[in-house]
Protein backbone atom coordinates (compact mmCIF):
# COMPACT_ATOMS: atom_id res chain seq x y z
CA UNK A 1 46.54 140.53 33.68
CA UNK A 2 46.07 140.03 29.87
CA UNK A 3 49.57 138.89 28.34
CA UNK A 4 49.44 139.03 24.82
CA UNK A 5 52.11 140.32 22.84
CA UNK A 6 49.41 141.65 20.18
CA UNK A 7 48.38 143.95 22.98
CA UNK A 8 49.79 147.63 23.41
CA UNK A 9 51.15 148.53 26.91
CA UNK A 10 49.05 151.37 28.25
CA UNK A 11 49.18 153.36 31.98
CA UNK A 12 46.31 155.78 33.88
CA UNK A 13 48.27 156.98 36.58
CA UNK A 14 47.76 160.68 38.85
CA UNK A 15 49.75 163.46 38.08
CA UNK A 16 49.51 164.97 41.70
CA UNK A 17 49.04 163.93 44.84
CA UNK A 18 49.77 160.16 45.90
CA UNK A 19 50.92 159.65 42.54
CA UNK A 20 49.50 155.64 42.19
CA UNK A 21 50.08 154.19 38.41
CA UNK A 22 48.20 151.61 36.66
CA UNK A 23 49.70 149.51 33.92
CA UNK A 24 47.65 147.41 31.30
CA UNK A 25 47.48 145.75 28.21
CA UNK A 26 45.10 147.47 25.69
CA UNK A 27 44.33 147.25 22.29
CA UNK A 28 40.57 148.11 22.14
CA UNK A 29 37.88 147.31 19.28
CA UNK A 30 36.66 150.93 20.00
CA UNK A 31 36.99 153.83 21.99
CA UNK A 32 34.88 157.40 21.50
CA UNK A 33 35.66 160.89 22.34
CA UNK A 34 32.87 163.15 23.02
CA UNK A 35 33.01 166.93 22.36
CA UNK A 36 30.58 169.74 22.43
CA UNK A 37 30.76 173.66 22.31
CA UNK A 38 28.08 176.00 23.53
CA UNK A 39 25.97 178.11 21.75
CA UNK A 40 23.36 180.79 23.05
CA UNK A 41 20.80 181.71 21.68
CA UNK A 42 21.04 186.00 21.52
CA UNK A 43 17.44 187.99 22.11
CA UNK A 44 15.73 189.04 19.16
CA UNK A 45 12.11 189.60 19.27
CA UNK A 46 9.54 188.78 16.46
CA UNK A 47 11.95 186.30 14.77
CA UNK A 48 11.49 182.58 14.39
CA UNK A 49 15.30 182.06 14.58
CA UNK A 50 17.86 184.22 16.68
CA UNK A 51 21.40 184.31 16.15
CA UNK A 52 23.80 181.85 18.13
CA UNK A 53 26.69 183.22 20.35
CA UNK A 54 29.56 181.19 20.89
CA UNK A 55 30.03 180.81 24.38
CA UNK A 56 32.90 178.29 24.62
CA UNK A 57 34.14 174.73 24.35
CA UNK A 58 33.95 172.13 26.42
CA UNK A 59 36.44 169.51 27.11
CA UNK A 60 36.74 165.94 25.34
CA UNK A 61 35.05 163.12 26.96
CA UNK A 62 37.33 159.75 26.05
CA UNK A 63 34.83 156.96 27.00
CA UNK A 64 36.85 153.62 27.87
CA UNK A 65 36.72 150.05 28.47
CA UNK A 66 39.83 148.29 30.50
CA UNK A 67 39.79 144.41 31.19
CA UNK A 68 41.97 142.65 34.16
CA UNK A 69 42.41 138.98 34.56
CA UNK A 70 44.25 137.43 36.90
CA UNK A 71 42.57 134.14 37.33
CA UNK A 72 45.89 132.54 35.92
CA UNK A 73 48.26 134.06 39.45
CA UNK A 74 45.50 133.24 41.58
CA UNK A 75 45.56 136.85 42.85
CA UNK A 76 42.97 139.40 43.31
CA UNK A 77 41.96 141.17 40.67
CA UNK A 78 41.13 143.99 43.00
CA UNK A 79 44.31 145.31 43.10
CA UNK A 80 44.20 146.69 39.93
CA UNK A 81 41.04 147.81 40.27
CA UNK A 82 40.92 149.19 43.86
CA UNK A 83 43.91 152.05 42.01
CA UNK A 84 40.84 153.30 39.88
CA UNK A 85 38.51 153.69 42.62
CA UNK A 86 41.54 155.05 44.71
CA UNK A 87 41.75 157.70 41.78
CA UNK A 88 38.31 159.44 42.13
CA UNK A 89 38.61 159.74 45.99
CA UNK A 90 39.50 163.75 47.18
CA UNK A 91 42.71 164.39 48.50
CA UNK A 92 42.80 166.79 51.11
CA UNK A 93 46.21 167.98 49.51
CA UNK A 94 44.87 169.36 46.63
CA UNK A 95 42.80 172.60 46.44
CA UNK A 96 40.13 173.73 44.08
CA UNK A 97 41.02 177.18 42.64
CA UNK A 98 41.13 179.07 46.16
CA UNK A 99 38.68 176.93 47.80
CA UNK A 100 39.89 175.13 51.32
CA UNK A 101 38.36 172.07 49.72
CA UNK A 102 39.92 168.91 48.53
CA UNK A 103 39.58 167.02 45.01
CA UNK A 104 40.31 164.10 43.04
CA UNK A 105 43.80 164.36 41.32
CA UNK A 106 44.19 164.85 37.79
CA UNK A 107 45.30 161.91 35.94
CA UNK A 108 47.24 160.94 32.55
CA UNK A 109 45.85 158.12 30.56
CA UNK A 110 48.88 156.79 28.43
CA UNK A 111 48.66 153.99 25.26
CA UNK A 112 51.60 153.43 23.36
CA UNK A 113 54.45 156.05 22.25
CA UNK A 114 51.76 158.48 20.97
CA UNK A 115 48.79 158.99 23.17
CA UNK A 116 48.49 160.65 25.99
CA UNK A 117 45.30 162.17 27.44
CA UNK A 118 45.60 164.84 30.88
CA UNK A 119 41.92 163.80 32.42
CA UNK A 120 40.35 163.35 35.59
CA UNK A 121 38.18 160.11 36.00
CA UNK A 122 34.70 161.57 35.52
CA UNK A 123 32.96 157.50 36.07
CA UNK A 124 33.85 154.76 36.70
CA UNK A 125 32.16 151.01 36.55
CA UNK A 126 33.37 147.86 37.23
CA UNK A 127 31.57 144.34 36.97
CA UNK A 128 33.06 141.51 38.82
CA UNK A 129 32.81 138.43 36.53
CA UNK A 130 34.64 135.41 37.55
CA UNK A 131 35.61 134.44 41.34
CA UNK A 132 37.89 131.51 42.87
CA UNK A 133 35.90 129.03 45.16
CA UNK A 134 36.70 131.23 48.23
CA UNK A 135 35.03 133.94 46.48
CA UNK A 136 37.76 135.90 45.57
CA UNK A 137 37.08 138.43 41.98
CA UNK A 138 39.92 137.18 39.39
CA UNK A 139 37.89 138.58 36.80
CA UNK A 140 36.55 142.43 36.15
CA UNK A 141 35.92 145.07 33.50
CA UNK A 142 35.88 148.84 34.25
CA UNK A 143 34.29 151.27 32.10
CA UNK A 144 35.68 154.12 32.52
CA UNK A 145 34.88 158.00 31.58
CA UNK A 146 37.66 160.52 31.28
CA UNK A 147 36.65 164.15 31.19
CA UNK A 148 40.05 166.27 29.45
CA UNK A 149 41.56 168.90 32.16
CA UNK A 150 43.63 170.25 29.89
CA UNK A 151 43.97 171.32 25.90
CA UNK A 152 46.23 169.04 23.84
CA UNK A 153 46.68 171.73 21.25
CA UNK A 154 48.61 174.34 23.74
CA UNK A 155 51.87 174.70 22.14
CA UNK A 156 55.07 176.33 24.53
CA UNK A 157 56.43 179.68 23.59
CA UNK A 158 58.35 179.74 20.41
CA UNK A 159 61.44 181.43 22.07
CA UNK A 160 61.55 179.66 25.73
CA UNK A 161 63.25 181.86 28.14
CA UNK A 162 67.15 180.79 28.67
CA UNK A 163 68.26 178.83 31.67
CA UNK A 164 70.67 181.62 32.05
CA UNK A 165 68.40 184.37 32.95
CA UNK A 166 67.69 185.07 36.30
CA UNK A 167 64.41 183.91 37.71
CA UNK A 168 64.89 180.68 37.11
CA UNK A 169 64.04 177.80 39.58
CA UNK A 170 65.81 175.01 40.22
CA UNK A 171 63.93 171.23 40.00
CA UNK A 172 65.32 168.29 41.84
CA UNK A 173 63.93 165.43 39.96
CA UNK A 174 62.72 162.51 42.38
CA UNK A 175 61.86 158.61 41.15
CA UNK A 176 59.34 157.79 38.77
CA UNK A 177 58.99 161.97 37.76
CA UNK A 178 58.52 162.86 33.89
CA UNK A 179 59.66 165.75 32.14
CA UNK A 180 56.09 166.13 31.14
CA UNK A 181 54.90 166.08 34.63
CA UNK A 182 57.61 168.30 35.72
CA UNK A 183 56.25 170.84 32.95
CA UNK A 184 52.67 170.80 34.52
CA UNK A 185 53.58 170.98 37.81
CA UNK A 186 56.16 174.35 37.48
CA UNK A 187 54.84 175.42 34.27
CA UNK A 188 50.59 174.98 34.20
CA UNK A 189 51.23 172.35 31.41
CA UNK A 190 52.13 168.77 30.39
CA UNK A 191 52.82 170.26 26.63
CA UNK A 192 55.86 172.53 27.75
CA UNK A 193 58.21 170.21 28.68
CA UNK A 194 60.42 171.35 25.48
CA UNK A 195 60.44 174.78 27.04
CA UNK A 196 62.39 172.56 29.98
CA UNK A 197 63.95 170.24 27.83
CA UNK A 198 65.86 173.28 26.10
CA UNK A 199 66.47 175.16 29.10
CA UNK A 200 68.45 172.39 30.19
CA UNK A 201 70.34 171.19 26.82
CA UNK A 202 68.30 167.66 26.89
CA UNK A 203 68.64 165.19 24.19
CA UNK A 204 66.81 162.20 25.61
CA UNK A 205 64.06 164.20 27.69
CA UNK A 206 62.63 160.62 28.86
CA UNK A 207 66.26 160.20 30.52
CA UNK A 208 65.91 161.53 33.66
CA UNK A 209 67.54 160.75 36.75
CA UNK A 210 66.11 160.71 40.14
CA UNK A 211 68.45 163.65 42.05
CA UNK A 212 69.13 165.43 38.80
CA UNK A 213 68.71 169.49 38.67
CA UNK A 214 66.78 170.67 36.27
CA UNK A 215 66.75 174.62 35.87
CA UNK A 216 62.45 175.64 35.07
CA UNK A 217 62.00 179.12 33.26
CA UNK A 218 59.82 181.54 34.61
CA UNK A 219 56.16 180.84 33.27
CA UNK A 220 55.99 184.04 31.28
């Protein structure tokens, strides 16, 4: 892997599921986010233009590139990127609305203190571009779309319900878990982990511990 101290640590890892992280250096040239909204067309007959109804948005595309080197450890560069391919493959765990059918998890795509993108891998590509004598990839780039899952803009109720009402549930935090991740899982999103984090009296939400109680508000 890239060590550079000009580069910016950055993670994709699942939210669900297995739960596999990936950890990389990053500090791209260029990234793009695609968005689009539809628009139909209403009938009106005997005009040469008919008036547009909004029908919706559609989520943000972020269009990636991550690079992996390992040629300097000798190892194979593989196991970095065998966790992407491992994140578009259905688990069996996780349903689809009511459907008895599996899916990929969702995913969180991390860079710095400040971004943070909920996604599922929509495509992925990775070239292979230098190898050891026995053949073995040390080299690769992946080029990776993520399609948003859910909106960044969805703010938590002003007045979050009080860990002293009844109804509450309580959360037993286990290794590696986010307060974040803990929101989307009991809560329907990432973004109301200060509903949580006030419930509980938190002043360092990213100080969890793993066995720790946390009491989770009812979602309404």
């Amino acid at each position: 892997m890239p060590n550079s101290t000009s580069l910016v640590k950055g993670s994709l890892e699942m939210i669900e599921g297995e739960r596999l992280k990936l950890e990389f250096l990053f500090n791209p040239t260029k990234y793009s986010i695609t968005k689009a909204n539809t628009w139909n067309p209403r009938e009106n007959v005997g005009a040469d233009v008919s008036p547009l109804e909004f029908g919706g948005g559609q989520p943000k595309s972020l269009t990636i590139q991550l690079f992996f080197d390992t040629y300097e450890e000798g190892k194979d560069v593989r196991d970095y990127t065998g966790i992407l391919e491992k994140m578009m493959q259905i688990d069996e765990s996780l349903r689809q609305g009511e459907s008895d059918r599996g899916r990929p998890p969702y995913c969180r795509l991390r860079w710095g203190k400040v971004f943070s993108f909920i996604c599922v891998i929509q495509r992925l590509r990775i070239e292979y571009t230098l190898f050891l004598p026995d053949g073995t990839p040390v080299r690769a780039t992946a080029d990776l779309t993520l399609t948003q899952t859910i909106d960044e803009n969805e703010q938590p109720p002003q007045n979050p319900t009080s860990a002293a009402l009844p109804g509450n549930r309580v959360w037993v935090v286990k290794p590696r878990e986010t307060l974040d991740w803990i929101a989307y899982k009991t809560l329907g999103s990432p973004f109301r982990w200060r509903v949580i984090a006030q419930a509980n009296n938190l002043l360092d939400p990213l100080a969890l511990t793993p066995g720790q109680k946390l009491s989770i508000p009812p979602r309404g």
